[in-house]
PDB file of N, CA and C in Angstrom:
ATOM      1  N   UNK A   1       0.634 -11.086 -14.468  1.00  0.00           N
ATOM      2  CA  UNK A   1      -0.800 -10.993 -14.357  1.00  0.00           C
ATOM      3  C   UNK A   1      -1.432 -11.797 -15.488  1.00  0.00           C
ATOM      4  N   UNK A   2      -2.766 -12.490 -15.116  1.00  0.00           N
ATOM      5  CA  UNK A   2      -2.743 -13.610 -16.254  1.00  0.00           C
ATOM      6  C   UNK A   2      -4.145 -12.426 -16.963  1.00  0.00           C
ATOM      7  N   UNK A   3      -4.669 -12.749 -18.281  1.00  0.00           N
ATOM      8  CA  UNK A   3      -5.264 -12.040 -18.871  1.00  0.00           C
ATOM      9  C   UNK A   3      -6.124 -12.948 -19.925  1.00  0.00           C
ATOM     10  N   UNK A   4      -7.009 -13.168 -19.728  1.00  0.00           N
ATOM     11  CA  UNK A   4      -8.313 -13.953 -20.370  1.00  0.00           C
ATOM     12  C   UNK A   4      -7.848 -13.929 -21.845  1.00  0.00           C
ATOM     13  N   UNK A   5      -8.135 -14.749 -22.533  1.00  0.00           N
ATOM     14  CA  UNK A   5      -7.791 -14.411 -24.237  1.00  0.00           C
ATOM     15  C   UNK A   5      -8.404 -12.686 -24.691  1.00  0.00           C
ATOM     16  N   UNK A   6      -9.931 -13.531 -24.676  1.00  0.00           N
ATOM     17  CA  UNK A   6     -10.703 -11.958 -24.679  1.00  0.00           C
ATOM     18  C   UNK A   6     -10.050 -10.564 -24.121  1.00  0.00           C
ATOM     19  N   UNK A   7      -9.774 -10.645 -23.296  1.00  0.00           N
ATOM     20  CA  UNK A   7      -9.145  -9.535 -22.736  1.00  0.00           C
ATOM     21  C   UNK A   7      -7.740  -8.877 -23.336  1.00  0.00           C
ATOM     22  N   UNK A   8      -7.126 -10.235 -23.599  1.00  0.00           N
ATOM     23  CA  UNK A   8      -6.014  -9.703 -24.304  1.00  0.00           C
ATOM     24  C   UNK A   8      -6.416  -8.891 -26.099  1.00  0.00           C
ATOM     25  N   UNK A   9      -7.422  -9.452 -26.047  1.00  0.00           N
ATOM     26  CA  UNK A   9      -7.712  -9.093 -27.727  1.00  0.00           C
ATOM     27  C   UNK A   9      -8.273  -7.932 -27.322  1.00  0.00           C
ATOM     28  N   UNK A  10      -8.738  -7.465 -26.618  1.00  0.00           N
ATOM     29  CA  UNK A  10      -9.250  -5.997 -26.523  1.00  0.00           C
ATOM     30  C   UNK A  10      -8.334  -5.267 -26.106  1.00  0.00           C
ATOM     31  N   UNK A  11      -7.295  -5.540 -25.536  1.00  0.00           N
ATOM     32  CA  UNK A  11      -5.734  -4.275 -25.147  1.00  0.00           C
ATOM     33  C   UNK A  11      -5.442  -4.417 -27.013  1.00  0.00           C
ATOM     34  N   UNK A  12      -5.137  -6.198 -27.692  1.00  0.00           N
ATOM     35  CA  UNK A  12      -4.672  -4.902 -28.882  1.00  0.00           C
ATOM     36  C   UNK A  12      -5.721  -4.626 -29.695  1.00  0.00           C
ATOM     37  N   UNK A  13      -6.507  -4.921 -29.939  1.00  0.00           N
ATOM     38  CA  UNK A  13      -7.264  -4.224 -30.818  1.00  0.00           C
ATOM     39  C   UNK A  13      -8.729  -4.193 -30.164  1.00  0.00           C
ATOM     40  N   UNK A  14      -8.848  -2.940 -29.601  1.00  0.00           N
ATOM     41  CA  UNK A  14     -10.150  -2.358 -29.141  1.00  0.00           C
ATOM     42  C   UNK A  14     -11.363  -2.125 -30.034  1.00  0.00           C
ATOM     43  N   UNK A  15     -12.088  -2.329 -29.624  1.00  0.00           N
ATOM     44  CA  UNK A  15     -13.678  -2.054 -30.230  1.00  0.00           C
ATOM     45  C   UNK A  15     -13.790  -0.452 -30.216  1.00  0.00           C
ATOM     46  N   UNK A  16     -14.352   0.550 -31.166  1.00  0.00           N
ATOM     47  CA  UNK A  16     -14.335   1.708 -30.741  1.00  0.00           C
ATOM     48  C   UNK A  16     -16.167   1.363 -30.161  1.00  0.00           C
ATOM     49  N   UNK A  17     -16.560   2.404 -29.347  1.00  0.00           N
ATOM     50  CA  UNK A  17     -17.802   2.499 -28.925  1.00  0.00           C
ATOM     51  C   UNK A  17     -18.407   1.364 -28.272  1.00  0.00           C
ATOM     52  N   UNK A  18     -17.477   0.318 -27.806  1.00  0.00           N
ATOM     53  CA  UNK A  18     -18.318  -1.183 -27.221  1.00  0.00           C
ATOM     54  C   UNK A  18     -17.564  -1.046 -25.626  1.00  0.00           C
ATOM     55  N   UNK A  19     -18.213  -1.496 -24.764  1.00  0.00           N
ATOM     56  CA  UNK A  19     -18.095  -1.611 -23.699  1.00  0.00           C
ATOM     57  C   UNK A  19     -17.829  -3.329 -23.158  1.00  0.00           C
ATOM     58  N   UNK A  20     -16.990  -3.190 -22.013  1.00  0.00           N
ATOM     59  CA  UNK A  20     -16.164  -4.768 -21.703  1.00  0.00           C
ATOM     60  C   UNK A  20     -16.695  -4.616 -20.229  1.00  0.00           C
ATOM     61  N   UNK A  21     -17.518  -5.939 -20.178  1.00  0.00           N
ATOM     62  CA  UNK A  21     -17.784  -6.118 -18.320  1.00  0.00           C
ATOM     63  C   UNK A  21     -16.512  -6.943 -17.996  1.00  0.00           C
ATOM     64  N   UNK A  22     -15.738  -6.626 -16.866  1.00  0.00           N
ATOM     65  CA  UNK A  22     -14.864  -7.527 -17.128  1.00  0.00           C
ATOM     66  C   UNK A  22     -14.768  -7.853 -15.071  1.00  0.00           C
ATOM     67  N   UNK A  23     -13.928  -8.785 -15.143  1.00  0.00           N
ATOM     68  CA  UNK A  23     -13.985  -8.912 -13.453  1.00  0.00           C
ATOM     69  C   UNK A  23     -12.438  -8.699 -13.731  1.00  0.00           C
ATOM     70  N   UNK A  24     -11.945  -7.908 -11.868  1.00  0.00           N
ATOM     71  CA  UNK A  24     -10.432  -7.643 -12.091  1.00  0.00           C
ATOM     72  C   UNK A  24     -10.249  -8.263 -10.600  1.00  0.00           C
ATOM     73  N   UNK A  25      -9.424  -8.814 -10.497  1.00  0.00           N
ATOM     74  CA  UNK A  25      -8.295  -9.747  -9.106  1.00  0.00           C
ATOM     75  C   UNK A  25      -7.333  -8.646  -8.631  1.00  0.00           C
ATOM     76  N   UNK A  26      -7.775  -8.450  -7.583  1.00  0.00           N
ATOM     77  CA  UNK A  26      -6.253  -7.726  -6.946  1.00  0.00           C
ATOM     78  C   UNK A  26      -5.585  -8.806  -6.534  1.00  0.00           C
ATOM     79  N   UNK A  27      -4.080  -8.368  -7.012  1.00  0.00           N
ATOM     80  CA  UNK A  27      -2.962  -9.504  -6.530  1.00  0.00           C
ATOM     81  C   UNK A  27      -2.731  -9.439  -4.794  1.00  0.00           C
ATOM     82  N   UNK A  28      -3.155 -10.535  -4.415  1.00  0.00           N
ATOM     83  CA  UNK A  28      -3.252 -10.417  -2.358  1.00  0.00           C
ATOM     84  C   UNK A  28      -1.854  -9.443  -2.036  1.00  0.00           C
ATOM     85  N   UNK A  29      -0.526  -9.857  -2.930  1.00  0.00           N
ATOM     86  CA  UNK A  29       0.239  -9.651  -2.128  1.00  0.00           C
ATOM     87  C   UNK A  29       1.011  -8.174  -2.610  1.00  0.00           C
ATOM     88  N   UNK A  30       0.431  -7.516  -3.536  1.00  0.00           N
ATOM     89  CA  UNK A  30       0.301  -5.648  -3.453  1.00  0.00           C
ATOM     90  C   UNK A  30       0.060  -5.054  -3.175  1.00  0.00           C
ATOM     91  N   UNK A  31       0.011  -3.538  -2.469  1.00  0.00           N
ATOM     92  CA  UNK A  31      -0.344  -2.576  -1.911  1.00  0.00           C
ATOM     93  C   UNK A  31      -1.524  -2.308  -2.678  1.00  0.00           C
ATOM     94  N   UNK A  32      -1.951  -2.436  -3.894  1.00  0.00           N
ATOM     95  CA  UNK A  32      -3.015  -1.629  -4.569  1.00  0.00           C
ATOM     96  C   UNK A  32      -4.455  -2.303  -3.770  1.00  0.00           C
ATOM     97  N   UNK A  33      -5.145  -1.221  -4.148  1.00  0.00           N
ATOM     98  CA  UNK A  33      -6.182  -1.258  -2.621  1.00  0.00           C
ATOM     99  C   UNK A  33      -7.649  -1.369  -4.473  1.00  0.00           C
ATOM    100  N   UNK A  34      -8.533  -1.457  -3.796  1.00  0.00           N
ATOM    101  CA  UNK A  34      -9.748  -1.577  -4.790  1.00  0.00           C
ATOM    102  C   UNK A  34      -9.785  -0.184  -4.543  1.00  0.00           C
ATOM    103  N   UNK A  35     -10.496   0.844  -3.769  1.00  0.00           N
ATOM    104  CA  UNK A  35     -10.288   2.159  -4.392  1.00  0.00           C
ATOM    105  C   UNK A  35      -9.692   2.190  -5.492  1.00  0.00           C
ATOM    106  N   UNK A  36      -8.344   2.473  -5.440  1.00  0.00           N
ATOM    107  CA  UNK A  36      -7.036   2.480  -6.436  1.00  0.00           C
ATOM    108  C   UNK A  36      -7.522   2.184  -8.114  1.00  0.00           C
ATOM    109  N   UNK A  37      -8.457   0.473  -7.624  1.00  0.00           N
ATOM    110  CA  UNK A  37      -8.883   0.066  -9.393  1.00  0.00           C
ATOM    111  C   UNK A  37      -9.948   1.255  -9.764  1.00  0.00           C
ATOM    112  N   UNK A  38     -10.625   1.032  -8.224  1.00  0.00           N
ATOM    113  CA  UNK A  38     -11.878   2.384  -9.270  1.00  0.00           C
ATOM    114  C   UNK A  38     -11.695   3.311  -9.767  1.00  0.00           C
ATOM    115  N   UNK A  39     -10.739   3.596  -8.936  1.00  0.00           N
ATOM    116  CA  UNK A  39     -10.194   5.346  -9.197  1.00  0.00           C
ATOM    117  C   UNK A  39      -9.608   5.099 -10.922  1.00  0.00           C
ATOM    118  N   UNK A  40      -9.009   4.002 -11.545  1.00  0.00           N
ATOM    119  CA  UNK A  40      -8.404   3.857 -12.686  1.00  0.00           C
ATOM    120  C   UNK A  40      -9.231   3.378 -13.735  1.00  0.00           C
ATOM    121  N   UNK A  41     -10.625   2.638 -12.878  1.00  0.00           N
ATOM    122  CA  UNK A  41     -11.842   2.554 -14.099  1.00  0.00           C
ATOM    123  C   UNK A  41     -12.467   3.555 -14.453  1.00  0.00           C
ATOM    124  N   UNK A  42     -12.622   4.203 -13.299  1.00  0.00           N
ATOM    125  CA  UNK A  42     -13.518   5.778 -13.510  1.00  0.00           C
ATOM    126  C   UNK A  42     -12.508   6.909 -14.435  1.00  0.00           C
ATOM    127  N   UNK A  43     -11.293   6.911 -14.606  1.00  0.00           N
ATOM    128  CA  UNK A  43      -9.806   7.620 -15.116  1.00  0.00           C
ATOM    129  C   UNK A  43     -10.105   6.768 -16.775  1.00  0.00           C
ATOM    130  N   UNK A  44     -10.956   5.915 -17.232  1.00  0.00           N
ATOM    131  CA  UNK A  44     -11.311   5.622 -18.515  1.00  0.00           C
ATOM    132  C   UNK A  44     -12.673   5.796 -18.813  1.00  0.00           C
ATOM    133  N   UNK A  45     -12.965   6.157 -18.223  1.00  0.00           N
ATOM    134  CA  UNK A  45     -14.918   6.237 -18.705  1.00  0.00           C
ATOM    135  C   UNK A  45     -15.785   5.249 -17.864  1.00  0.00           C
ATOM    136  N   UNK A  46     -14.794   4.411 -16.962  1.00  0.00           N
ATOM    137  CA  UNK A  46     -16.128   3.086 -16.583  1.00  0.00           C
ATOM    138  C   UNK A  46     -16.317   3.257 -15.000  1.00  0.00           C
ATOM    139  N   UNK A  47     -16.684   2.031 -14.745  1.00  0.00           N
ATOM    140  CA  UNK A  47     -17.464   2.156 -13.298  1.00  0.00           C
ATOM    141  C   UNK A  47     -17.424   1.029 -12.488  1.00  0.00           C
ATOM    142  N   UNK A  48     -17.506   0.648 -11.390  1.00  0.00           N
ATOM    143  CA  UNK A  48     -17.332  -0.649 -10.483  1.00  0.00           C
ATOM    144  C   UNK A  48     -18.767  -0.967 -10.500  1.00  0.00           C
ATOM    145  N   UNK A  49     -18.953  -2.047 -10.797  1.00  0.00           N
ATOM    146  CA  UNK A  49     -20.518  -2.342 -10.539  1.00  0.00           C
ATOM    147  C   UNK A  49     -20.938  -3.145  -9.520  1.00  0.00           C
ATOM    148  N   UNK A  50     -19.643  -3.740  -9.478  1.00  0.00           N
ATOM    149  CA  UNK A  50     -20.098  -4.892  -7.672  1.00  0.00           C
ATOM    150  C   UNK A  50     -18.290  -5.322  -7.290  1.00  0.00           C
ATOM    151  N   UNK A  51     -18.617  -5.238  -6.108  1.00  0.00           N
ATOM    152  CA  UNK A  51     -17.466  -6.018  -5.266  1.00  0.00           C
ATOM    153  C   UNK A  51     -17.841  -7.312  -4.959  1.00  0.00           C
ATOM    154  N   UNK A  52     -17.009  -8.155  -6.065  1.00  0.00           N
ATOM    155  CA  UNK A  52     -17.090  -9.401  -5.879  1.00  0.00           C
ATOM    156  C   UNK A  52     -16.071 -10.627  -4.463  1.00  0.00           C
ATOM    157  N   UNK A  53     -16.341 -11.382  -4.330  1.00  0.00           N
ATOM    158  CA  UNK A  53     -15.456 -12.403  -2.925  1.00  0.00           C
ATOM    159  C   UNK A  53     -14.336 -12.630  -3.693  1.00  0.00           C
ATOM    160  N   UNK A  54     -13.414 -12.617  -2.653  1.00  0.00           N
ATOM    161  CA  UNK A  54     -11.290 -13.353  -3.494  1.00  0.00           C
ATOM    162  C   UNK A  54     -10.884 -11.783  -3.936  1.00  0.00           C
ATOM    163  N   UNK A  55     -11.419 -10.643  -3.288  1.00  0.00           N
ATOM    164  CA  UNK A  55     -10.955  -9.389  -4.055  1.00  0.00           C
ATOM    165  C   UNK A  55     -10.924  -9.004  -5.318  1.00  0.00           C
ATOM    166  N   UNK A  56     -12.218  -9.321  -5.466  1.00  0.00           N
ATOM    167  CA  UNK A  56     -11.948  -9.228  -6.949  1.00  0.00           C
ATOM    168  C   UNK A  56     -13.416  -7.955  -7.048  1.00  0.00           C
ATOM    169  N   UNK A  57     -13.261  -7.070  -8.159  1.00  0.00           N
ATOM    170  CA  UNK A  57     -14.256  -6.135  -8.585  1.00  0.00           C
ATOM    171  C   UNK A  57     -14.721  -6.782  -9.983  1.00  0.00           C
ATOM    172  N   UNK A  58     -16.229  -6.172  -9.857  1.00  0.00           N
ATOM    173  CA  UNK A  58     -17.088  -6.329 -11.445  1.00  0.00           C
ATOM    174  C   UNK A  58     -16.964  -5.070 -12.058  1.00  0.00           C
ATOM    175  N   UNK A  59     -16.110  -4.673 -13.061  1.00  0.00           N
ATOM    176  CA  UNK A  59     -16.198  -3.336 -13.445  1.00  0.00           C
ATOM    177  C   UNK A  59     -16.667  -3.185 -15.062  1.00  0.00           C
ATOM    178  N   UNK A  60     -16.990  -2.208 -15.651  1.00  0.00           N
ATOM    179  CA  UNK A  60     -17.855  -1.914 -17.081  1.00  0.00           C
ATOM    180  C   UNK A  60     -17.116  -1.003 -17.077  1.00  0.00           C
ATOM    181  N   UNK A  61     -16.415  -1.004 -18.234  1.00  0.00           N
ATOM    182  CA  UNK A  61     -15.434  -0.013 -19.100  1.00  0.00           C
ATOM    183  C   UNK A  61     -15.584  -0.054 -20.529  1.00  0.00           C
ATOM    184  N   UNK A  62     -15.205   1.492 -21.475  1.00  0.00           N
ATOM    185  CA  UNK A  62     -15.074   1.050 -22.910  1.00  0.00           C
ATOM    186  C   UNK A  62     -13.802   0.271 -23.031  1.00  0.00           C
ATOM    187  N   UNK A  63     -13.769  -0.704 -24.093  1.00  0.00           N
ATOM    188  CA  UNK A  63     -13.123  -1.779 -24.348  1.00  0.00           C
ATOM    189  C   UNK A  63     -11.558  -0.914 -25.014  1.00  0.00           C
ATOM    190  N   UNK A  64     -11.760   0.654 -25.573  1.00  0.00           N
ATOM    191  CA  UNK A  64     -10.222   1.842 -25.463  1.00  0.00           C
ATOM    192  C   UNK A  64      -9.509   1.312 -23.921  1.00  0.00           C
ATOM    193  N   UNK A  65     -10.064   1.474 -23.083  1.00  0.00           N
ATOM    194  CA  UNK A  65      -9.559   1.484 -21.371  1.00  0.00           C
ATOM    195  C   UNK A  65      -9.234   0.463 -21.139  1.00  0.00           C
ATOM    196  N   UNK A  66      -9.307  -0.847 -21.635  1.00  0.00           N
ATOM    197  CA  UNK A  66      -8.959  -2.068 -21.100  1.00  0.00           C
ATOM    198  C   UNK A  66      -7.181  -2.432 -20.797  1.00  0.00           C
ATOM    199  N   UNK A  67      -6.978  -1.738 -21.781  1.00  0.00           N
ATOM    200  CA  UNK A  67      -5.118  -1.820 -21.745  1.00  0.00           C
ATOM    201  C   UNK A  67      -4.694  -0.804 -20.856  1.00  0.00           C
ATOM    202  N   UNK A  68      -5.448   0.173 -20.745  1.00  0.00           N
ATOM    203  CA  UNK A  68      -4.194   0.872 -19.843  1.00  0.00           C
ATOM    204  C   UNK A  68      -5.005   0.350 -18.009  1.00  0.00           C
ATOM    205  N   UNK A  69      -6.208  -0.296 -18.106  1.00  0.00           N
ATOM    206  CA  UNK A  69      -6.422  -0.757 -16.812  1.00  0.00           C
ATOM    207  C   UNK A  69      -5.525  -1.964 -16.814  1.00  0.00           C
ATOM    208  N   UNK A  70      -5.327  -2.842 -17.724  1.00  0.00           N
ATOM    209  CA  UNK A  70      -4.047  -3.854 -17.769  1.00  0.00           C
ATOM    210  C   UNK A  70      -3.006  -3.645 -17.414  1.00  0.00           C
ATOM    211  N   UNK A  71      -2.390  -2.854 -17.372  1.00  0.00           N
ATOM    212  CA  UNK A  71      -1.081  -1.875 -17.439  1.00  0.00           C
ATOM    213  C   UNK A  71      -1.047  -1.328 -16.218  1.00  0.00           C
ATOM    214  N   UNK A  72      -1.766  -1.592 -15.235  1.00  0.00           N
ATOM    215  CA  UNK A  72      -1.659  -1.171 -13.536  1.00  0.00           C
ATOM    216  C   UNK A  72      -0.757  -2.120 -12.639  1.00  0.00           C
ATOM    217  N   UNK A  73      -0.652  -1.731 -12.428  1.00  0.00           N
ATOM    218  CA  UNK A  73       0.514  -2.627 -11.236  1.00  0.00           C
ATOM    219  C   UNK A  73      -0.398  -3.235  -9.950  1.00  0.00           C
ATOM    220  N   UNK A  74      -0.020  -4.638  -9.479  1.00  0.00           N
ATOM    221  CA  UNK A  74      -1.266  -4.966  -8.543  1.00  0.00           C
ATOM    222  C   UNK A  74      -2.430  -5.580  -9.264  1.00  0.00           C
ATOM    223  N   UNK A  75      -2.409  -5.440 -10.093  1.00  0.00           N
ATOM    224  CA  UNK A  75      -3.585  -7.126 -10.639  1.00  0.00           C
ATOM    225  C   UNK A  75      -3.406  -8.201 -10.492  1.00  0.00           C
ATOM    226  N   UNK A  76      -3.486  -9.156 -10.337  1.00  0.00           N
ATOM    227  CA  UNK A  76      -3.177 -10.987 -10.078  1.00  0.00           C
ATOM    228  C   UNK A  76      -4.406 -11.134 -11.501  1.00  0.00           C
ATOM    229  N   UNK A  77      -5.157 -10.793 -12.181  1.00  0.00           N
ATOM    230  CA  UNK A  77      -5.935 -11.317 -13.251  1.00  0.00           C
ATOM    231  C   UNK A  77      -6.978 -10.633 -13.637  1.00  0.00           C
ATOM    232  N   UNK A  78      -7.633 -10.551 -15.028  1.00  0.00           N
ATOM    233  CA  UNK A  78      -8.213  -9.899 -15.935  1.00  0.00           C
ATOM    234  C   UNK A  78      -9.199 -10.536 -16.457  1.00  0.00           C
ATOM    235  N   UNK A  79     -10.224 -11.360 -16.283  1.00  0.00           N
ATOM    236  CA  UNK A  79     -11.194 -11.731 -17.090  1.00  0.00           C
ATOM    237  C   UNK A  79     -12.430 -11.222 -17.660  1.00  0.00           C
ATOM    238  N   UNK A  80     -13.126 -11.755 -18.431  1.00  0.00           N
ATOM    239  CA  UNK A  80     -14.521 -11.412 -19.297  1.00  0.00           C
ATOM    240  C   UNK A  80     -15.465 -11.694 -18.244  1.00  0.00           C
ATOM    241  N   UNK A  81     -16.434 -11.009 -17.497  1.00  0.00           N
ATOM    242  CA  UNK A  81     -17.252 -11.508 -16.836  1.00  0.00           C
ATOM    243  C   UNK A  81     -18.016 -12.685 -17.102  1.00  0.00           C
ATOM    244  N   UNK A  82     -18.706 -12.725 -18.423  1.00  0.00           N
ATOM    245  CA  UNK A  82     -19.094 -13.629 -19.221  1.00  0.00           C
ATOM    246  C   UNK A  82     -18.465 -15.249 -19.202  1.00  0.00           C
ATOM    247  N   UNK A  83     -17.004 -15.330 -19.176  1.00  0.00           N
ATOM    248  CA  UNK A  83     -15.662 -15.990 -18.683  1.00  0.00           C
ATOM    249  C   UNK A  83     -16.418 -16.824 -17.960  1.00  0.00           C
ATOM    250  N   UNK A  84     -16.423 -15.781 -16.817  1.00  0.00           N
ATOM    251  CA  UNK A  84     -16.630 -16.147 -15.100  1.00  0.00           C
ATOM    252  C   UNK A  84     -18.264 -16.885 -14.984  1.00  0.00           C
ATOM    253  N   UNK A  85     -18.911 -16.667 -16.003  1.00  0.00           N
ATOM    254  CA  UNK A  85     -20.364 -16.914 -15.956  1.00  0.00           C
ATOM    255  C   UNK A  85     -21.465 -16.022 -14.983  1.00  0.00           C
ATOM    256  N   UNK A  86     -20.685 -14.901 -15.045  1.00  0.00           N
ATOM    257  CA  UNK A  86     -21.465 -13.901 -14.427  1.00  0.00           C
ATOM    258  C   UNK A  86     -22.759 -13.647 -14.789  1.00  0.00           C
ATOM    259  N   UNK A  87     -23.008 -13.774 -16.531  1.00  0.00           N
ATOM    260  CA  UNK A  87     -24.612 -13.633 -16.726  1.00  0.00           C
ATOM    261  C   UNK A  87     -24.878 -12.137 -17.262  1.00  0.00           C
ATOM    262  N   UNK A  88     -23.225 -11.300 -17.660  1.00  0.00           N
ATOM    263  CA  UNK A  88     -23.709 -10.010 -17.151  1.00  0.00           C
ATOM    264  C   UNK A  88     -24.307  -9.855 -18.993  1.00  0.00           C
ATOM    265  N   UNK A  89     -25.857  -8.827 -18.886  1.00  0.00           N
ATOM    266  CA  UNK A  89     -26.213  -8.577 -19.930  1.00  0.00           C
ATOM    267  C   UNK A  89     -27.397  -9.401 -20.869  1.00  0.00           C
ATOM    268  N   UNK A  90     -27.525 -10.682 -19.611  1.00  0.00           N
ATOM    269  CA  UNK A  90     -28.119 -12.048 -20.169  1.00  0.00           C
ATOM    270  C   UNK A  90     -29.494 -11.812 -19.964  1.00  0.00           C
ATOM    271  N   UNK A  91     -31.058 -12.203 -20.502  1.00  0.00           N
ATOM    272  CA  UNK A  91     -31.682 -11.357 -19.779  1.00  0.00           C
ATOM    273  C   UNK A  91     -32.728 -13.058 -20.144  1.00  0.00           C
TER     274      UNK A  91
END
């Protein structure tokens, strides 16, 4: 599973109290279903905020949760929304 720099720096060393918009890829060719991610964002404190196209979810989690949402089986990729140029937070 590939994992944005950013992303990787928040599995090891987390922000306490900061929150990560991050976009997550289900890998096409795993059983894990998007339910499944929510059910494992909501299992850290966060939330799906949009179902994005290519299977991929927009989810907001504390940046503690980012590693063990890493640590799921069935991701194809992990990025910073921001990354992606999502805008998220931009005003």
């Amino acid at each position: 599973m590939y994992r944005s720099h950013p992303v990787r720096r928040m599995c090891e060393d987390p922000m306490p109290d900061e929150t990560a918009s991050l976009v997550v890829e289900l890998d096409e060719e795993s059983d894990v279903t998007r339910s499944a991610v929510a059910d494992a964002v909501s299992d850290v404190g966060g939330s799906v905020e949009d179902e994005l196209r290519f299977g991929s979810l927009l989810v907001t989690l504390p940046e503690e949760g980012v590693e063990r949402l890493c640590s799921m089986d069935g991701l194809a990729r992990v990025e910073t929304a921001n990354t992606l140029g999502l805008g998220i937070g931009e005003e």
